[in-house]
Protein backbone atom coordinates (compact mmCIF):
# COMPACT_ATOMS: atom_id res chain seq x y z
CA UNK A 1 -42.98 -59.14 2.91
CA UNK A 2 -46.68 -58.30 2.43
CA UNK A 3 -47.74 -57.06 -0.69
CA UNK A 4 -51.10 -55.30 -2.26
CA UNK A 5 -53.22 -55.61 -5.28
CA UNK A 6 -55.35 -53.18 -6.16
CA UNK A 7 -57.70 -53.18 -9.44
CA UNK A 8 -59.99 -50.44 -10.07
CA UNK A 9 -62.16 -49.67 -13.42
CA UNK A 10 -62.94 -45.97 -13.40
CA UNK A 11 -64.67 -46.07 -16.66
CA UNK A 12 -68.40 -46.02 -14.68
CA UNK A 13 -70.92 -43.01 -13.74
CA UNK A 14 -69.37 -42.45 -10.16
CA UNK A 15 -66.12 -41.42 -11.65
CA UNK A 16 -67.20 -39.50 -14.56
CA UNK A 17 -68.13 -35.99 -13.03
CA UNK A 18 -65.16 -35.88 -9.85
CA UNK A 19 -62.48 -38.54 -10.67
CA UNK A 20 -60.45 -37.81 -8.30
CA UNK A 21 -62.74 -38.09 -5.17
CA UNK A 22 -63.98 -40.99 -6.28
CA UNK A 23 -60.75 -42.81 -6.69
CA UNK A 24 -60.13 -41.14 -3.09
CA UNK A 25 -63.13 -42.59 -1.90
CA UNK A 26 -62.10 -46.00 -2.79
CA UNK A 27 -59.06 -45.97 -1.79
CA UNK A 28 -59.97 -45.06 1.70
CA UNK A 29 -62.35 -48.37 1.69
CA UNK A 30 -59.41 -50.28 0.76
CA UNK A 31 -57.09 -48.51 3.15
CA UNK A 32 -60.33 -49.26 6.10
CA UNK A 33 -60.99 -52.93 5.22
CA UNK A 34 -57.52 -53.99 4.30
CA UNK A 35 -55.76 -52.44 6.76
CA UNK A 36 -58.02 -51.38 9.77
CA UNK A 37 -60.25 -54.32 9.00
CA UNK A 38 -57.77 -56.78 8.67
CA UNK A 39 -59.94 -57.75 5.76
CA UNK A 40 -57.10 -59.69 3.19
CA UNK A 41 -59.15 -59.53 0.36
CA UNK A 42 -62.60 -58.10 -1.03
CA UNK A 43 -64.50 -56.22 -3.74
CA UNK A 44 -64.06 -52.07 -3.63
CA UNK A 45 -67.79 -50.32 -4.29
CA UNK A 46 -68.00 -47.13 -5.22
CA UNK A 47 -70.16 -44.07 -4.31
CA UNK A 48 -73.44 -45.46 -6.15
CA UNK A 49 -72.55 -48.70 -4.75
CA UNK A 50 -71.56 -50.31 -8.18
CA UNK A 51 -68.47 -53.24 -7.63
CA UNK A 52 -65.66 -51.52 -9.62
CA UNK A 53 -62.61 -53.41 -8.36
CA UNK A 54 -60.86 -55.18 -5.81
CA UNK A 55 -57.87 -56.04 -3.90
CA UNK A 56 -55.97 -58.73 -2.25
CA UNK A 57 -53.25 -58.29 0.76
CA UNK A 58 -50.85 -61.35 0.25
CA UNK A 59 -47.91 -61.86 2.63
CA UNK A 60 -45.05 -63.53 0.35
């Protein structure tokens, strides 16, 4: 079974005025790389391009 990690700090600029899109936004990167990407694991970025989490695919 595969499994995902996600870790995201929404306590920055980029999620203080639209929280919502922002965690949208991110989760779409993750969704692209991780899935689409076949990318297993990597740093999420958000809309000012400030690292503010990451995630890891592991297949247990």
């Amino acid at each position: 079974m595969s499994t995902i990690t996600i870790t995201i700090n929404m306590d920055n600029a980029a999620f203080a005025d639209d929280t919502y899109n922002e965690l949208t936004h991110v989760l779409n990167q993750v969704a692209d790389k991780a899935i689409n990407a076949k990318v297993p694991l990597g740093n999420i970025r958000d809309t000012n391009g400030n690292t503010c989490g990451k995630y890891e695919v592991s297949n247990a």
